[in-house]
PDB file of N, CA and C in Angstrom:
ATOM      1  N   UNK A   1     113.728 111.609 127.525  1.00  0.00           N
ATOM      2  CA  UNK A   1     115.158 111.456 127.709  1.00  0.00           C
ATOM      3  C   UNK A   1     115.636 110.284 126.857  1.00  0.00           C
ATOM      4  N   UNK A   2     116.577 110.271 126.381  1.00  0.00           N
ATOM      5  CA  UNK A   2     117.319 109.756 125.698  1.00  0.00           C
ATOM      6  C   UNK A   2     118.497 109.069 126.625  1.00  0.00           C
ATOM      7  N   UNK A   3     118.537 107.414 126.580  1.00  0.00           N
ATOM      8  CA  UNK A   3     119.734 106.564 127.087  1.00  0.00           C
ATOM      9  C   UNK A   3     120.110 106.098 126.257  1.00  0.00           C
ATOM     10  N   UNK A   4     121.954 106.303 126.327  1.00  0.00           N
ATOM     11  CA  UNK A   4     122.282 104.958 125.262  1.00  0.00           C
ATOM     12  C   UNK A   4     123.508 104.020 125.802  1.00  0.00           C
ATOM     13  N   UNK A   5     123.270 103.116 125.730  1.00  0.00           N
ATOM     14  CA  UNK A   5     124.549 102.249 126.989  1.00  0.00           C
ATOM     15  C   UNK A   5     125.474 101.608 125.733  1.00  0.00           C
ATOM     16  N   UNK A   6     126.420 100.958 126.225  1.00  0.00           N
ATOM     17  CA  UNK A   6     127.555 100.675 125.511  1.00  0.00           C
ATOM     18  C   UNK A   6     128.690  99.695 126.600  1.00  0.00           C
ATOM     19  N   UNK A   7     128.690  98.417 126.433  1.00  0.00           N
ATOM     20  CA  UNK A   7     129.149  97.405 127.500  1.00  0.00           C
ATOM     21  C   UNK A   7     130.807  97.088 126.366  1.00  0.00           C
ATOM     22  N   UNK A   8     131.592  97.291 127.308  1.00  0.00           N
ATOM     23  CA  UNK A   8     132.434  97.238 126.422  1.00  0.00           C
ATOM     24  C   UNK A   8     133.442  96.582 127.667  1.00  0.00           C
ATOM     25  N   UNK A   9     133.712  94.584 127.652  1.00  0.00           N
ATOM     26  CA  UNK A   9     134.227  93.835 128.914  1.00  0.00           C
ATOM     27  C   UNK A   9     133.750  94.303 130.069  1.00  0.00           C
ATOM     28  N   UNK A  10     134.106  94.861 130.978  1.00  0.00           N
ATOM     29  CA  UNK A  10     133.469  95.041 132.442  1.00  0.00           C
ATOM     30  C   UNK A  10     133.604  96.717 132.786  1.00  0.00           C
ATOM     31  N   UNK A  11     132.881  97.364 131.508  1.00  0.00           N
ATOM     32  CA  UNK A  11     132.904  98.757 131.898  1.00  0.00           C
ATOM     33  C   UNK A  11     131.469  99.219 130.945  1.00  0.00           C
ATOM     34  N   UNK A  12     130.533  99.629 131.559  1.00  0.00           N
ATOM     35  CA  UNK A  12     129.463  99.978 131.062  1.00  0.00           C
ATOM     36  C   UNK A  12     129.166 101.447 130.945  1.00  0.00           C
ATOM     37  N   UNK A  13     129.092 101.946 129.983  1.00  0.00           N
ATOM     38  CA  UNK A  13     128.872 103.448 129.436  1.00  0.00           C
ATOM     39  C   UNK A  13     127.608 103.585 129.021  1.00  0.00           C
ATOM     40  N   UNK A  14     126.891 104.967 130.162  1.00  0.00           N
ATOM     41  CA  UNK A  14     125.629 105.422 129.913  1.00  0.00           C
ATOM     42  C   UNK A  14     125.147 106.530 129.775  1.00  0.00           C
ATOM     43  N   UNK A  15     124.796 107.139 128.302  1.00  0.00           N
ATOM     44  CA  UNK A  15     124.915 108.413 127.921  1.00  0.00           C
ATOM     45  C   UNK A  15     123.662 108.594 128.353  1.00  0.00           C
ATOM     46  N   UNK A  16     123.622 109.919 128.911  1.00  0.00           N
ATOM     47  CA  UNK A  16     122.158 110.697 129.070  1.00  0.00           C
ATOM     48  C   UNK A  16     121.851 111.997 128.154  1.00  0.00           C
ATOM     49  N   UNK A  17     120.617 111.839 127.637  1.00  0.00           N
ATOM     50  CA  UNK A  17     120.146 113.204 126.900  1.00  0.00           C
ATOM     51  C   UNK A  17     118.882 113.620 127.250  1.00  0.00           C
ATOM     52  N   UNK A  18     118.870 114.688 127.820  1.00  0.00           N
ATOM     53  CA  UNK A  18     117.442 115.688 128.087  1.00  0.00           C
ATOM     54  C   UNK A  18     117.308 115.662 129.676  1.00  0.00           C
ATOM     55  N   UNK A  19     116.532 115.732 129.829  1.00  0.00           N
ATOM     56  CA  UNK A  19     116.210 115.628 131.553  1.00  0.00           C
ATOM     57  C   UNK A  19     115.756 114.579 132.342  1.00  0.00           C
ATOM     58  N   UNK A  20     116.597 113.980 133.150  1.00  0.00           N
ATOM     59  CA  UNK A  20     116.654 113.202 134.333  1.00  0.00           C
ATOM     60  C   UNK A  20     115.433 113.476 135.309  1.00  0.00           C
ATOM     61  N   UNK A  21     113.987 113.291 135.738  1.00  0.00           N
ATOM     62  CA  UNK A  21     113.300 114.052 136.529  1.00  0.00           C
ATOM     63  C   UNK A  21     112.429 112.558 137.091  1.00  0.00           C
ATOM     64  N   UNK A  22     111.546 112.991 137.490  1.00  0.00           N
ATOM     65  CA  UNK A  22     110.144 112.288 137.759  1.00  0.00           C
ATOM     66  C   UNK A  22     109.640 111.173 136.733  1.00  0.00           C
ATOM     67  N   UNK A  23     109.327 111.283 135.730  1.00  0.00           N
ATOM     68  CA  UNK A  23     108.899 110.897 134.830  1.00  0.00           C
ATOM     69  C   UNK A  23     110.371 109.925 134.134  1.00  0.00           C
ATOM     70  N   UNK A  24     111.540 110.189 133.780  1.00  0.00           N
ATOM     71  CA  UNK A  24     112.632 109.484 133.236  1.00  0.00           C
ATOM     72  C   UNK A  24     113.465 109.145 134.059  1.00  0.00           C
ATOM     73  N   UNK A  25     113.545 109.156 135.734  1.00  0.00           N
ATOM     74  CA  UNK A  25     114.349 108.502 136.281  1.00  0.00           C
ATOM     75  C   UNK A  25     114.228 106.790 136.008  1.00  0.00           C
ATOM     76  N   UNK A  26     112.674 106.574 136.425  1.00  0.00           N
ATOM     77  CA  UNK A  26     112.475 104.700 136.256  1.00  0.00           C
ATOM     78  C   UNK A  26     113.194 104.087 134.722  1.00  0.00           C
ATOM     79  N   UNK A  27     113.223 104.989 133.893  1.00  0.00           N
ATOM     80  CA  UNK A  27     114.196 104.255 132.798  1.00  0.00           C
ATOM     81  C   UNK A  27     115.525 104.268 132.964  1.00  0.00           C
ATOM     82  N   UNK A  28     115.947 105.292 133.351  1.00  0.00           N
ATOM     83  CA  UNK A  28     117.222 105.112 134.088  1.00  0.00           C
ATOM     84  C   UNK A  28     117.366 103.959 134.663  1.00  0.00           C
ATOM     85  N   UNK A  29     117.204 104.171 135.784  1.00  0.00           N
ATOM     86  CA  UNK A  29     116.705 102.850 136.577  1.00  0.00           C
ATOM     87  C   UNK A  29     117.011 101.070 136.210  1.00  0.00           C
ATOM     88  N   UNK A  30     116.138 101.396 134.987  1.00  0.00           N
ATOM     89  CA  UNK A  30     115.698 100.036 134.217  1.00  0.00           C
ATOM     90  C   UNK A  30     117.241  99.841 133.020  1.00  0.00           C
ATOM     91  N   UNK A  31     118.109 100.686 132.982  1.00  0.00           N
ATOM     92  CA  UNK A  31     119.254 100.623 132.089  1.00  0.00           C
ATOM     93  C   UNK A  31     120.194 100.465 132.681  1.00  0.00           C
ATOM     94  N   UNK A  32     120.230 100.885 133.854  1.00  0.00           N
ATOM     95  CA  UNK A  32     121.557 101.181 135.116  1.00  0.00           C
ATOM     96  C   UNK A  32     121.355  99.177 135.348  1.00  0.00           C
ATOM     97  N   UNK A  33     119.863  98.257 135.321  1.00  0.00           N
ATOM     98  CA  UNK A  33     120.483  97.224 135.633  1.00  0.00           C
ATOM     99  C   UNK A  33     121.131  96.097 135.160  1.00  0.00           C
ATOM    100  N   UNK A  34     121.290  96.849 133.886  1.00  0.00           N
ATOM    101  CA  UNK A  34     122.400  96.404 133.295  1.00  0.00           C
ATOM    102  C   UNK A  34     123.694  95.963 133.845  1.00  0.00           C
ATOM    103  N   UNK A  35     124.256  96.902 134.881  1.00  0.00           N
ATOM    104  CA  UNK A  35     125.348  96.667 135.204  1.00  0.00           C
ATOM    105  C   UNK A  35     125.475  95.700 136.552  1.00  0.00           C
ATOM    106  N   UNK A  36     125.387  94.644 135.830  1.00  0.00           N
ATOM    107  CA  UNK A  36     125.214  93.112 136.754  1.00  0.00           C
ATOM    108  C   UNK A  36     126.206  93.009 137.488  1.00  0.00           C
ATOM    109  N   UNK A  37     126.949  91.947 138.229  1.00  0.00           N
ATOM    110  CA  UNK A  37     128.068  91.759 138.546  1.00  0.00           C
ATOM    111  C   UNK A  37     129.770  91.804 137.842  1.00  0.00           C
ATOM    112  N   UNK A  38     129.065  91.601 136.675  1.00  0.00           N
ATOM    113  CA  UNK A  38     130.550  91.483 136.020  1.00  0.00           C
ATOM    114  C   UNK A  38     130.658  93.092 135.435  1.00  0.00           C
ATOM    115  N   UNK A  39     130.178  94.079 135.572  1.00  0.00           N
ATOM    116  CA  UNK A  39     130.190  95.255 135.568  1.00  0.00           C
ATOM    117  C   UNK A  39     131.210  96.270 136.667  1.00  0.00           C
ATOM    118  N   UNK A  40     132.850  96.687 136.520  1.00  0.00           N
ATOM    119  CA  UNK A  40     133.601  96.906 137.795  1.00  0.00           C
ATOM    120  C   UNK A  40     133.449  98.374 137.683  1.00  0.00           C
ATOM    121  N   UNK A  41     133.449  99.184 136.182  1.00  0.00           N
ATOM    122  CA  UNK A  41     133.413 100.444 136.165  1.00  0.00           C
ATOM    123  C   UNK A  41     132.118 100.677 135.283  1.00  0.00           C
ATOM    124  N   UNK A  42     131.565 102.010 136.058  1.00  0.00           N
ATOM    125  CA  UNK A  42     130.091 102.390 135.710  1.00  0.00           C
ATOM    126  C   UNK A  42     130.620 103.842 134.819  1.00  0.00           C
ATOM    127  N   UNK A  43     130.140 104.318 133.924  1.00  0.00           N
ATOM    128  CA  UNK A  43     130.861 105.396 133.285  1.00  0.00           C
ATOM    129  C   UNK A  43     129.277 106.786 132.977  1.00  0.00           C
ATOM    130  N   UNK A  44     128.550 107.308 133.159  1.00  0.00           N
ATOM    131  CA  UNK A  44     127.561 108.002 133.171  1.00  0.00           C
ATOM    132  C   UNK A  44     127.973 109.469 132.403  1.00  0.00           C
ATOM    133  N   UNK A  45     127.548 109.413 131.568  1.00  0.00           N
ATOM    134  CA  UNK A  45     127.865 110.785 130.229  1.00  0.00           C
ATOM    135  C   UNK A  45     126.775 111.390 130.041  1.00  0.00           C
ATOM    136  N   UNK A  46     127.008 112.872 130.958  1.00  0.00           N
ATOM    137  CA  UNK A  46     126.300 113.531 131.084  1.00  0.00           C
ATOM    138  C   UNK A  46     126.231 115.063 130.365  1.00  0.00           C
ATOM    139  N   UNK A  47     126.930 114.507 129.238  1.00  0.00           N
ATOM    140  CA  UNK A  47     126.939 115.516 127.953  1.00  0.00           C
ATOM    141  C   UNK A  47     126.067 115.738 127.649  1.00  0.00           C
ATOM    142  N   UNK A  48     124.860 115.961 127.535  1.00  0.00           N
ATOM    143  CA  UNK A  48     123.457 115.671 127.079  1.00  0.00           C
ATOM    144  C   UNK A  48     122.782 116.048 127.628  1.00  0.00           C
ATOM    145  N   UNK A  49     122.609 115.768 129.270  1.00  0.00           N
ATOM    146  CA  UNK A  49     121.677 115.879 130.524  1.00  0.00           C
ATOM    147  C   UNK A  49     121.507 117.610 130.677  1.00  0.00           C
ATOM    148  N   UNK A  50     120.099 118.122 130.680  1.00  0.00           N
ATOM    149  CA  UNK A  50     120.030 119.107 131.332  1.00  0.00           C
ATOM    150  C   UNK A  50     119.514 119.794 132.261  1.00  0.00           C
ATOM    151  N   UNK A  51     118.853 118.656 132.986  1.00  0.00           N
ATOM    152  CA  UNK A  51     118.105 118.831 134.511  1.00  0.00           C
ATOM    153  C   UNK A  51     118.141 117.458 135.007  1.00  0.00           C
ATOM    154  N   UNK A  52     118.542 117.578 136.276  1.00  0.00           N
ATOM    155  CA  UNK A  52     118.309 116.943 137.482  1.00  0.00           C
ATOM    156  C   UNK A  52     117.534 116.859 138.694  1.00  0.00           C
ATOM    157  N   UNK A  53     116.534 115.901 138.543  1.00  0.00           N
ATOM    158  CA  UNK A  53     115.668 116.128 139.830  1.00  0.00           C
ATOM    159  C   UNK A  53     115.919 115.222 141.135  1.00  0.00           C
ATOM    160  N   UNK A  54     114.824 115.605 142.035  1.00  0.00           N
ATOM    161  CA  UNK A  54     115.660 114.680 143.187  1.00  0.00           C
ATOM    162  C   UNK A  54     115.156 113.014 143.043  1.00  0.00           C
ATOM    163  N   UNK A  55     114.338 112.767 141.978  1.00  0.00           N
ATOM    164  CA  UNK A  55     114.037 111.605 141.853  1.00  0.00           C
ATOM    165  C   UNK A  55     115.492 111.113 141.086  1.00  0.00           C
ATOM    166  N   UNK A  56     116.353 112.229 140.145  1.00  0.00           N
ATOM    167  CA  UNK A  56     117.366 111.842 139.277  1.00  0.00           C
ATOM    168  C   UNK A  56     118.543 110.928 140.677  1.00  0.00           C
ATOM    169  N   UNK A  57     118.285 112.540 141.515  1.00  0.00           N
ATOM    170  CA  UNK A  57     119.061 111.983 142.298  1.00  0.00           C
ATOM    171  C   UNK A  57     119.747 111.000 143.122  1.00  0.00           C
ATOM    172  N   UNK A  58     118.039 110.420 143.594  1.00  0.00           N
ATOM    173  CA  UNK A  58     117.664 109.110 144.285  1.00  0.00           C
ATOM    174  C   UNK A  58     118.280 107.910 143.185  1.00  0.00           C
ATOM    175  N   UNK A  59     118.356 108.241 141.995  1.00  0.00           N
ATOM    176  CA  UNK A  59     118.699 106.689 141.101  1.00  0.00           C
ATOM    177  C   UNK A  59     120.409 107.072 140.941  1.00  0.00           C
ATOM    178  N   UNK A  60     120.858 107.935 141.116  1.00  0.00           N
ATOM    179  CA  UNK A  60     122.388 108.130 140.934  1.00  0.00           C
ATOM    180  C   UNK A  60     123.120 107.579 142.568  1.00  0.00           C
ATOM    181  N   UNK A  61     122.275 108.047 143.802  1.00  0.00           N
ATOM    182  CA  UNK A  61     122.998 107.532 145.066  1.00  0.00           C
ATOM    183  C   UNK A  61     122.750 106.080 145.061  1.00  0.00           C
ATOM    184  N   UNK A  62     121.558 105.763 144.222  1.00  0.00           N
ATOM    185  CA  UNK A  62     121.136 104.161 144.659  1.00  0.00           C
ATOM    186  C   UNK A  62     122.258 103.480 143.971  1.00  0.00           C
ATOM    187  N   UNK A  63     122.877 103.899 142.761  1.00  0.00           N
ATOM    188  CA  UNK A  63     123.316 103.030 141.734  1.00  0.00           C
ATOM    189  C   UNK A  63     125.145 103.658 142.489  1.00  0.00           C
ATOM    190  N   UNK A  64     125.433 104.576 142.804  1.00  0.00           N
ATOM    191  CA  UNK A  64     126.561 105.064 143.591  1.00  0.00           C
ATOM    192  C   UNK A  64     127.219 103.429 144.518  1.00  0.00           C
ATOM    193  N   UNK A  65     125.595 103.473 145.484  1.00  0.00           N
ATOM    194  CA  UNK A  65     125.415 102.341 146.790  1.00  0.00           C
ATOM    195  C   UNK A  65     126.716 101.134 146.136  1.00  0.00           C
ATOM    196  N   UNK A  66     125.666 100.582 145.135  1.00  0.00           N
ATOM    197  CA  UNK A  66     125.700  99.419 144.596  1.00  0.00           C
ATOM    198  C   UNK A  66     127.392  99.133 143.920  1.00  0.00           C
ATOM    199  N   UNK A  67     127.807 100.623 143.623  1.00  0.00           N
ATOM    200  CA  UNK A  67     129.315 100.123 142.227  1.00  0.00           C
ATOM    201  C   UNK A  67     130.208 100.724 143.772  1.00  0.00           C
ATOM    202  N   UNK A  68     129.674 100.949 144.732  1.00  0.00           N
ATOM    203  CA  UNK A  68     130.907 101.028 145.761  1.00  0.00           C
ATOM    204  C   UNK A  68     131.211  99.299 146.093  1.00  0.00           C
ATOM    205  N   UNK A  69     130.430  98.661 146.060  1.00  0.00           N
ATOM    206  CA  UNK A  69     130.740  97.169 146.382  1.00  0.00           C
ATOM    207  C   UNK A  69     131.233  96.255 145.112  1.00  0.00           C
ATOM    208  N   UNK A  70     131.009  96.519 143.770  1.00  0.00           N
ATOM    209  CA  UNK A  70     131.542  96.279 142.821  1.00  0.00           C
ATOM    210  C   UNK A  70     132.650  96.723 141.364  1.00  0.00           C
ATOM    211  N   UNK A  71     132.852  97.945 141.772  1.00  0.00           N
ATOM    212  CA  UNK A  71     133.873  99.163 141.547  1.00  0.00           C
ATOM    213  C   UNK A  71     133.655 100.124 141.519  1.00  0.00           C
ATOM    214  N   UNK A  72     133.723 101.073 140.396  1.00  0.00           N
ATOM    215  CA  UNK A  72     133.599 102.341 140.881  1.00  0.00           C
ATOM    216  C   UNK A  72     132.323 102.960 139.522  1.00  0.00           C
ATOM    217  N   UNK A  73     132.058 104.000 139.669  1.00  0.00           N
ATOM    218  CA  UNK A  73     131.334 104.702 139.177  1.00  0.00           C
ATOM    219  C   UNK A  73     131.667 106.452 138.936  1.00  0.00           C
ATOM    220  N   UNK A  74     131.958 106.738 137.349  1.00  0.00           N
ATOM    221  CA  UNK A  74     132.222 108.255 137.269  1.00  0.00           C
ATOM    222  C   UNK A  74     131.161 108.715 136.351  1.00  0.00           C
ATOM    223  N   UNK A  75     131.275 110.197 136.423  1.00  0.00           N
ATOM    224  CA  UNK A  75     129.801 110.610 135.871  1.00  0.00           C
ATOM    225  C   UNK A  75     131.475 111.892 135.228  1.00  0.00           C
ATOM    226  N   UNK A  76     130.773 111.694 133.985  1.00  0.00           N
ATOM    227  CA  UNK A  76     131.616 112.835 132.969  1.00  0.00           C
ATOM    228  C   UNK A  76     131.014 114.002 132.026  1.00  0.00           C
ATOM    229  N   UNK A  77     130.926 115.067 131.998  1.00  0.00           N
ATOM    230  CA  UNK A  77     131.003 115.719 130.960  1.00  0.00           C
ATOM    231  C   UNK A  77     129.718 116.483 131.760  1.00  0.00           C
ATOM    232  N   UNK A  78     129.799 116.881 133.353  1.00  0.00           N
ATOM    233  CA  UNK A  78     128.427 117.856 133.872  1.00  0.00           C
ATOM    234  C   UNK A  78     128.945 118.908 133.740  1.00  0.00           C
ATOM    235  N   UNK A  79     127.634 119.176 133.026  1.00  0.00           N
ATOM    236  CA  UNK A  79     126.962 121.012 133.086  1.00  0.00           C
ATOM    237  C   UNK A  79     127.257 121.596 134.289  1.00  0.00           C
ATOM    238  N   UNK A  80     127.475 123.107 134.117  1.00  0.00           N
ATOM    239  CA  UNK A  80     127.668 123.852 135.406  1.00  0.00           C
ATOM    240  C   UNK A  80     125.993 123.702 135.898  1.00  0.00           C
ATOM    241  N   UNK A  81     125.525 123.829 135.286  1.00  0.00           N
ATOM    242  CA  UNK A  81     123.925 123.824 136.082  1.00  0.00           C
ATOM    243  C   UNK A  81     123.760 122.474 137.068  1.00  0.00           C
ATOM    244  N   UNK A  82     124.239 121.420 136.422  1.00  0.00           N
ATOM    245  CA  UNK A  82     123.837 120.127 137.117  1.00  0.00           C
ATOM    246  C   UNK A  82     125.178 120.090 138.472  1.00  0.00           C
ATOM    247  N   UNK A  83     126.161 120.528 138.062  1.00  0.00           N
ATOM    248  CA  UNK A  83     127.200 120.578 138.891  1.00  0.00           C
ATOM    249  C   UNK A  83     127.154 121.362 140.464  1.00  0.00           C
ATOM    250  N   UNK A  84     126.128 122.854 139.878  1.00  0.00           N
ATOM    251  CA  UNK A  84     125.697 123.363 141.228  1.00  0.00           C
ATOM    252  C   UNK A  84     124.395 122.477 142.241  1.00  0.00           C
ATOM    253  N   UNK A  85     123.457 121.551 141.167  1.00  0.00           N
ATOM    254  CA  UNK A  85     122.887 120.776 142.118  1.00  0.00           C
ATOM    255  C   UNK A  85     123.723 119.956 142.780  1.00  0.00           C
ATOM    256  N   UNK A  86     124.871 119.231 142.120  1.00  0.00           N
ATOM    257  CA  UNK A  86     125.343 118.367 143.183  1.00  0.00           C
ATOM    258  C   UNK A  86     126.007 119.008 144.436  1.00  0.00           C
ATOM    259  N   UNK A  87     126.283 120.120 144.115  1.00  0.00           N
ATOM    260  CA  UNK A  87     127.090 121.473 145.247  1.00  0.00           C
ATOM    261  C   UNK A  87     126.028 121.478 146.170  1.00  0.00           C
ATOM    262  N   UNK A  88     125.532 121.639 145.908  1.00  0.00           N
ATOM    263  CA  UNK A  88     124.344 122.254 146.841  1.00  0.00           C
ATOM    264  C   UNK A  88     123.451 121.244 147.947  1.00  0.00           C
ATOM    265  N   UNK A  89     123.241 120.195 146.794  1.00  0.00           N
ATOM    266  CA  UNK A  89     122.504 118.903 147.824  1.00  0.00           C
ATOM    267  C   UNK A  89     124.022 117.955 148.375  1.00  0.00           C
ATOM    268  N   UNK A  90     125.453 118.144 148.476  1.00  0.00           N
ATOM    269  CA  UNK A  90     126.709 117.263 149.010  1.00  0.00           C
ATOM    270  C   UNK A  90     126.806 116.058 148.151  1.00  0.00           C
ATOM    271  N   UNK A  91     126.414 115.806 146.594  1.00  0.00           N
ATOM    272  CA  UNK A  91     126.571 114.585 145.881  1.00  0.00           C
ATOM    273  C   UNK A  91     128.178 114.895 145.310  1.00  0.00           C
ATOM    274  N   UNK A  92     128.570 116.487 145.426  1.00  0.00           N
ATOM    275  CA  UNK A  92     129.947 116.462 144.979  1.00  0.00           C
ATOM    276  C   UNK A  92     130.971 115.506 146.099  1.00  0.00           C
ATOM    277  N   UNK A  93     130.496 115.047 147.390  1.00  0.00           N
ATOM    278  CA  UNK A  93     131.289 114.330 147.965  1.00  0.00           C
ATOM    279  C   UNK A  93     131.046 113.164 147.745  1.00  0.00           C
ATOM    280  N   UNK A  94     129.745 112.854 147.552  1.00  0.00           N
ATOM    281  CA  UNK A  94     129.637 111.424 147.331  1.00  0.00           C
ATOM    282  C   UNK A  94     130.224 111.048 145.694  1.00  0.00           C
ATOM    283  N   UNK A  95     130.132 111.636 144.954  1.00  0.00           N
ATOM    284  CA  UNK A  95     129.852 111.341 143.713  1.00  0.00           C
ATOM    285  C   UNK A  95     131.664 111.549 143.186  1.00  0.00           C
ATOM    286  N   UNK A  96     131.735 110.774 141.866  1.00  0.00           N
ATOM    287  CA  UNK A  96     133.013 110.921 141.435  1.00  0.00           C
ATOM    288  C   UNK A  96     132.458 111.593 140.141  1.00  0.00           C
ATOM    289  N   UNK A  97     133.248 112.587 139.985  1.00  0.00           N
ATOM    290  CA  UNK A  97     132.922 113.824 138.613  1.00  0.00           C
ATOM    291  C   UNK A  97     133.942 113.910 138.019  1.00  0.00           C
ATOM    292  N   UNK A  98     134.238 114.014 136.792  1.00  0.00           N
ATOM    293  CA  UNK A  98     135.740 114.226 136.169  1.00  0.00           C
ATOM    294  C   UNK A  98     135.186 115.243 134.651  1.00  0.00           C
TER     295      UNK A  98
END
C-alpha cells in the first residue's frame, strides 16, 4: 500500500493506494500519528484504496476516537466496494464520507 500525507496548517491529508488489510494497517497507523494536536481536520483519500479489512477497520475507528476530541475527520473519494463494507459493519454511522 501506498501512503502519502500532505500537512497543510491544521489539516492533514492522507491518500491511500492498494489495500488496507493485515499486513498495511500498522503503517497506516504509523502515518495517522502524524496528526498531533495541532491537527483539527483529518482528510483520508480513498481514491486509491481497494480493500478493507477489519484490521483496516480497527485503525479508521481508533483514529475516528481520537479527531472526535480534536476535530473532525472525512474520508473522500470511497469505492462502492469499500462503501458496502462500511454498510454492512455500521461505520456509515460512525464515519463521515463525502
Amino acid at each position: 500500500m501506498n501512503i502519502t500525507t500532505k500537512k497543510e496548517n491544521t489539516t492533514l491529508t492522507v491518500a491511500l493506494e492498494g489495500r488496507l488489510d493485515t499486513t498495511t494497517a500498522p503503517e497506516l497507523e504509523k502515518a495517522l500519528q502524524a496528526a498531533d494536536a495541532s491537527v483539527t481536520e483529518l482528510i483520508l483519500d480513498f481514491a486509491g484504496l481497494a480493500y478493507v479489512s477489519s484490521a483496516g477497520l480497527r485503525v479508521l475507528l481508533t483514529t475516528q476516537k481520537k479527531m472526535n476530541k480534536q476535530g473532525k475527520m472525512i474520508i473522500r473519494n470511497v469505492c462502492d466496494d469499500i462503501k458496502e463494507i462500511f454498510e454492512i459493519t455500521g461505520f456509515l454511522d460512525i464515519l463521515t464520507i463525502e
